[in-house]
C-alpha atoms as a PDB file:
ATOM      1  CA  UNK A   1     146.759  81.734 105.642  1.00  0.00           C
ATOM      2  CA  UNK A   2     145.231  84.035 108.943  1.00  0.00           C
ATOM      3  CA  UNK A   3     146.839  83.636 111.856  1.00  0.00           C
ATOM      4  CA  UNK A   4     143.950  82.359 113.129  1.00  0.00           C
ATOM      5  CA  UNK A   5     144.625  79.297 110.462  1.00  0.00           C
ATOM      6  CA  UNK A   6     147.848  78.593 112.169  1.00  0.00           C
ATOM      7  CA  UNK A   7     146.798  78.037 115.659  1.00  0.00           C
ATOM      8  CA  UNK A   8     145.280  75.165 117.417  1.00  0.00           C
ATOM      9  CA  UNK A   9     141.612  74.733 116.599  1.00  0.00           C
ATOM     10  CA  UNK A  10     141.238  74.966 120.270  1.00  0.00           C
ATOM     11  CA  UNK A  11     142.221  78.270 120.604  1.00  0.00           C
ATOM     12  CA  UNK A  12     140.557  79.010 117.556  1.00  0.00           C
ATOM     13  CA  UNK A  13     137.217  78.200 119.380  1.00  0.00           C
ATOM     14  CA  UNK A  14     138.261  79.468 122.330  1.00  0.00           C
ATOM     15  CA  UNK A  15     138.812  83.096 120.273  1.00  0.00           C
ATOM     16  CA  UNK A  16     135.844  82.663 118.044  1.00  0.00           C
ATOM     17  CA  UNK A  17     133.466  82.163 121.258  1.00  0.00           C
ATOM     18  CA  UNK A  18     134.901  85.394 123.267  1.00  0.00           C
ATOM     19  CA  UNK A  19     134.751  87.632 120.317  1.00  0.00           C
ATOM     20  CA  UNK A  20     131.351  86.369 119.961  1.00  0.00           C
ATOM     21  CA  UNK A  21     130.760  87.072 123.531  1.00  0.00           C
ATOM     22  CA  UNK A  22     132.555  90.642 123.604  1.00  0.00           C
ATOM     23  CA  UNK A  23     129.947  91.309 121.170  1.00  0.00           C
ATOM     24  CA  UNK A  24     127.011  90.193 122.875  1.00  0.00           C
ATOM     25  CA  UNK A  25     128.428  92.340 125.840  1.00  0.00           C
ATOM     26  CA  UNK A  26     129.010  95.157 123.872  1.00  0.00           C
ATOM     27  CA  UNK A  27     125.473  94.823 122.186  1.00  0.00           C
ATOM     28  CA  UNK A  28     123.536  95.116 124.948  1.00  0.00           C
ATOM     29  CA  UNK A  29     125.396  97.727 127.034  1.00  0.00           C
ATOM     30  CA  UNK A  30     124.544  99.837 123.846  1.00  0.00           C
ATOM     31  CA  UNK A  31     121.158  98.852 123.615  1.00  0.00           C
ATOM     32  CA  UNK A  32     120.297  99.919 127.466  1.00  0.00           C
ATOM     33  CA  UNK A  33     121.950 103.264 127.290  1.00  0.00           C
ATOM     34  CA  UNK A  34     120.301 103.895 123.793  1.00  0.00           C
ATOM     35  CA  UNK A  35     116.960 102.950 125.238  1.00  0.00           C
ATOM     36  CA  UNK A  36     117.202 104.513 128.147  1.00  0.00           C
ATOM     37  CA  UNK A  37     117.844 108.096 126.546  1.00  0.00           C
ATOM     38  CA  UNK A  38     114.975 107.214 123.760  1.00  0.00           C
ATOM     39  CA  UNK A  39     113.046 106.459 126.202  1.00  0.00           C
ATOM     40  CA  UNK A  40     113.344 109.939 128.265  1.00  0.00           C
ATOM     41  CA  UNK A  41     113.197 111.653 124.878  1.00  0.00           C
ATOM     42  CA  UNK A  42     109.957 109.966 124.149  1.00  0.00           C
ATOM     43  CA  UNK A  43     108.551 110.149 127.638  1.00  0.00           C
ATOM     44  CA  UNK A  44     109.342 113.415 128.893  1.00  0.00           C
ATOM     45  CA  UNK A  45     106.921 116.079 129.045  1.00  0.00           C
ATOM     46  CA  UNK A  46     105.703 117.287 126.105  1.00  0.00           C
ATOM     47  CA  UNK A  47     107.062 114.035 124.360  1.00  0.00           C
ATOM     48  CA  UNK A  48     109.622 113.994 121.351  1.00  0.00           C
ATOM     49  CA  UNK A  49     108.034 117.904 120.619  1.00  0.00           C
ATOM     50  CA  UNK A  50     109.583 119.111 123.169  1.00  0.00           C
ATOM     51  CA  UNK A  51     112.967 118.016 121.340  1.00  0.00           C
ATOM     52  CA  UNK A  52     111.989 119.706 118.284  1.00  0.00           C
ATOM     53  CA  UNK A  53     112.852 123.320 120.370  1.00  0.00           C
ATOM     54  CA  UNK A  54     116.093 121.982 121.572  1.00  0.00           C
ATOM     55  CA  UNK A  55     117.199 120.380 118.157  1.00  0.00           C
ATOM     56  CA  UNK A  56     115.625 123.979 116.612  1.00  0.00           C
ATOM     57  CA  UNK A  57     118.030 126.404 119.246  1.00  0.00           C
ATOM     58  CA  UNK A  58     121.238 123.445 119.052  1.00  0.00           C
ATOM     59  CA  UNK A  59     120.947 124.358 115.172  1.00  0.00           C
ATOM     60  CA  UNK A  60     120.450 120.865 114.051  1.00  0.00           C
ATOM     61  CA  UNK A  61     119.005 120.532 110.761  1.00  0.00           C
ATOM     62  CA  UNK A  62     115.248 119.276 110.157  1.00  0.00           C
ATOM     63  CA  UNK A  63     114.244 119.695 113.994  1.00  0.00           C
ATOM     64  CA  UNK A  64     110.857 118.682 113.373  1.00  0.00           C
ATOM     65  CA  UNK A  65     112.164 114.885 111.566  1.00  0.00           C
ATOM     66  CA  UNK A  66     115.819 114.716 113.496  1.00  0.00           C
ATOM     67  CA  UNK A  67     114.599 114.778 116.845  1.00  0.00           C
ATOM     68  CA  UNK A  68     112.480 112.237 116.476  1.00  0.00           C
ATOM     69  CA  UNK A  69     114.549 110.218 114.232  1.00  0.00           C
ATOM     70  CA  UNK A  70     116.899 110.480 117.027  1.00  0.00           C
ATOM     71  CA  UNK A  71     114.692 109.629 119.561  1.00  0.00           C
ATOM     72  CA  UNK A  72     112.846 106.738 118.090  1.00  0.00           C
ATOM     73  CA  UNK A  73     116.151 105.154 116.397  1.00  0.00           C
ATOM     74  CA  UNK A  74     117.812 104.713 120.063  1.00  0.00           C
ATOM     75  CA  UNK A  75     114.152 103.552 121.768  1.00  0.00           C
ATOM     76  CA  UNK A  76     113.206 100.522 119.088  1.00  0.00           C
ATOM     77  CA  UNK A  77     116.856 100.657 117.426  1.00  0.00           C
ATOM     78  CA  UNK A  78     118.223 100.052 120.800  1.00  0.00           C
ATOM     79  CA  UNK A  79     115.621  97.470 121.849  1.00  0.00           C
ATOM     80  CA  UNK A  80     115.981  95.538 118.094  1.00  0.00           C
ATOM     81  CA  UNK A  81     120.297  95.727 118.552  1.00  0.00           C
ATOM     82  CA  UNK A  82     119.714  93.871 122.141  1.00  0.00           C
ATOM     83  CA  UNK A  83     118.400  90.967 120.312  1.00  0.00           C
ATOM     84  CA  UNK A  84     121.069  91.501 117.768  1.00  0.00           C
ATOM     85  CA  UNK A  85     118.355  91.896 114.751  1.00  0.00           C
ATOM     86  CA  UNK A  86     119.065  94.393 111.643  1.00  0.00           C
ATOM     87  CA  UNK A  87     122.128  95.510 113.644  1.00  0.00           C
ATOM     88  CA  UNK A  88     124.178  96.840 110.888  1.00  0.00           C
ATOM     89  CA  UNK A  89     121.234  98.877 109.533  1.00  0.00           C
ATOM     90  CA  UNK A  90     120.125  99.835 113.174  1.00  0.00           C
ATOM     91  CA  UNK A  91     123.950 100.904 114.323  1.00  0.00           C
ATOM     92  CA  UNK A  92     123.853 102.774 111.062  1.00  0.00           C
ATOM     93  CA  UNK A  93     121.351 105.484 112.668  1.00  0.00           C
ATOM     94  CA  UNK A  94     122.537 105.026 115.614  1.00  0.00           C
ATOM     95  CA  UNK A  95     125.818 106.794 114.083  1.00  0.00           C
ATOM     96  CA  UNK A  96     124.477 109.593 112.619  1.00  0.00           C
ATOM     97  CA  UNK A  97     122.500 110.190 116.010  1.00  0.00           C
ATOM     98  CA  UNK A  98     125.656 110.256 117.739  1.00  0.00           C
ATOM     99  CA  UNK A  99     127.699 112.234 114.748  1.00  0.00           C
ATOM    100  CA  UNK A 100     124.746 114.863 114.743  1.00  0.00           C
ATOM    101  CA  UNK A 101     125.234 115.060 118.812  1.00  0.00           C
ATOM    102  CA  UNK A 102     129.175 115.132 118.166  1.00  0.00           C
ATOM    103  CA  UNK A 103     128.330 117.990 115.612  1.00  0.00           C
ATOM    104  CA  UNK A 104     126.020 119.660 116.705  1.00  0.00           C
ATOM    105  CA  UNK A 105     125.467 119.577 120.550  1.00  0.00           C
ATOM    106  CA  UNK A 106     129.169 118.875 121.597  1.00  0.00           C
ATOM    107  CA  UNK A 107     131.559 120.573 119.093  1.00  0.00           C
ATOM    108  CA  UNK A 108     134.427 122.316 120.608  1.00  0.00           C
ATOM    109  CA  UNK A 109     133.998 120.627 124.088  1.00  0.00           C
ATOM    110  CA  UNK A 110     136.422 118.133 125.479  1.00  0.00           C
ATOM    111  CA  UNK A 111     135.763 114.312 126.820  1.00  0.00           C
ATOM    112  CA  UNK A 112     135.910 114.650 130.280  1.00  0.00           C
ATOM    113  CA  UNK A 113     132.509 115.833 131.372  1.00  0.00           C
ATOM    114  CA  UNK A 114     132.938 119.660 133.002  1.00  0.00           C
ATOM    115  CA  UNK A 115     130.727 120.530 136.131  1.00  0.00           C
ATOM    116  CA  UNK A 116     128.476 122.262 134.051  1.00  0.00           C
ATOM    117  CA  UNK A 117     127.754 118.771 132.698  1.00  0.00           C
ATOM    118  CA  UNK A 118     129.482 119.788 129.102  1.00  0.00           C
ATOM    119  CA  UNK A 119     131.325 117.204 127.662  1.00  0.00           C
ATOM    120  CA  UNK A 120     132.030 115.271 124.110  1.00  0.00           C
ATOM    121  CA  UNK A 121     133.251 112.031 125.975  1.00  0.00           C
ATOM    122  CA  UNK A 122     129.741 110.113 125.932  1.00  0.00           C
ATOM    123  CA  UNK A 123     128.632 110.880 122.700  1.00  0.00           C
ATOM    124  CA  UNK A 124     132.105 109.854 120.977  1.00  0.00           C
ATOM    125  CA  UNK A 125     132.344 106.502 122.859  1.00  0.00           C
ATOM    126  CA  UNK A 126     128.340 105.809 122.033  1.00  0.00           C
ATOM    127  CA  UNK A 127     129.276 106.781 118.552  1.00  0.00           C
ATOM    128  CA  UNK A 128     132.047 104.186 118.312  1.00  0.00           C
ATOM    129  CA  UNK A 129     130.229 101.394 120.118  1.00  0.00           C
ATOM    130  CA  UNK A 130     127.822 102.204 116.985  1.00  0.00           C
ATOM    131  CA  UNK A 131     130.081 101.758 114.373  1.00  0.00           C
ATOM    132  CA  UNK A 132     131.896  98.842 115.529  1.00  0.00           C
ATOM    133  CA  UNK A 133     128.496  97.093 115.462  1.00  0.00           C
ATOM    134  CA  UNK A 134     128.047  98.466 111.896  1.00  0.00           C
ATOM    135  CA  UNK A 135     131.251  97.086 110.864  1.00  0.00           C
ATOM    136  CA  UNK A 136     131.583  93.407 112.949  1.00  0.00           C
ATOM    137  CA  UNK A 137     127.505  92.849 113.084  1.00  0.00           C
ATOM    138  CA  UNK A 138     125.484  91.324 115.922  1.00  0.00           C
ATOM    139  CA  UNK A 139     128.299  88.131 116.334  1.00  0.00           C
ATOM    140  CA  UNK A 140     127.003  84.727 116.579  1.00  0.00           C
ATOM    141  CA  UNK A 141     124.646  85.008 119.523  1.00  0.00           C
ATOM    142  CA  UNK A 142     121.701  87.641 117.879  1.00  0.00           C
ATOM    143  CA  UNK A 143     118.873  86.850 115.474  1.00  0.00           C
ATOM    144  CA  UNK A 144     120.647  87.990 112.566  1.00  0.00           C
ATOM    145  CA  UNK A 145     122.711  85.057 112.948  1.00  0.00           C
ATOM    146  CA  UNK A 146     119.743  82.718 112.947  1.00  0.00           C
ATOM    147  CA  UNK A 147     118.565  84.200 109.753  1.00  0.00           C
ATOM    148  CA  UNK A 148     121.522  83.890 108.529  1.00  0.00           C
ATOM    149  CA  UNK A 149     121.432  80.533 109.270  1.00  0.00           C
ATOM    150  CA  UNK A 150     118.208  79.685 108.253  1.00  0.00           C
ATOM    151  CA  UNK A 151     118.691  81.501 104.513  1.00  0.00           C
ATOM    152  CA  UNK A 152     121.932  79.167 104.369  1.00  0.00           C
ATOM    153  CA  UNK A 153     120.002  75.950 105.081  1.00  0.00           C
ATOM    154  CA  UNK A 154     117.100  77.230 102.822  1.00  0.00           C
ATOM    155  CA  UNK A 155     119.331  78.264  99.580  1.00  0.00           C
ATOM    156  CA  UNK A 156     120.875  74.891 100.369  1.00  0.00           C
ATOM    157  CA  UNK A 157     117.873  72.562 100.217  1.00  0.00           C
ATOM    158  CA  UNK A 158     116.339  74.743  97.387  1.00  0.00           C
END
């Protein structure tokens, strides 16, 4: 038996219905920050090219499909996770945007952002935002739980 077995259904509820919560918070404060840096990638001058350059000189591999993998992933990924749709397959990229940035932008710099705006912190808490979506999913209050749902009910009947 859990310990979640042992308790008073209650407080099982109770539990079940704030993790459920924490991870509708969670989901969207990672869908607005991913958005809003797709979206500057995508909108900036010169669109997602101009990324190609800075992925090119930050030695990331595949410049001219990793930049905008990255930028489109956390634009429409970010947008799809707020719903909580395809979330484990979304957070997915979303992880190896943030491990390439770990890698590749931010290696050998420490999490407190420096003056000079330097700094690993953002990246490595974006990265595990991602990959606690990957491994929990969207919770109960996203789309992919109404699918869910729905393919129960169907396989049921069927």
């Amino acid at each position: 038996m859990t310990q979640r077995q042992l308790e008073h259904p209650s407080r099982t509820v109770l539990l079940d219905n704030a993790s459920d919560v924490g991870l509708l918070v969670l989901r969207l404060a990672v869908a607005a920050v991913f958005v809003a840096h797709g979206w500057g990638d995508v909108s900036q001058e010169g669109g997602v090219g101009a990324n190609v350059v800075n992925y090119r000189d930050a030695g990331i591999p595949l410049p001219e499909i990793s930049a905008p993998f990255a930028a489109y992933v956390q634009l429409l990924g970010g947008a799809v996770v707020a719903f909580g749709a395809l979330t484990r397959v979304i957070s997915a990229g979303l992880v190896v945007v943030m491990a390439g940035a770990l890698i590749f932008v931010h290696r050998g710099e420490g999490l407190v952002m420096g003056q000079d705006g330097s700094g690993s912190g953002f990246a490595f808490i974006m990265c595990a935002a991602s990959i606690t979506l990957l491994l929990t999913g969207a919770g109960r209050f996203s789309l992919d739980r109404l699918y869910a749902q729905r393919r129960t009910r169907t396989a049921l009947v069927t």
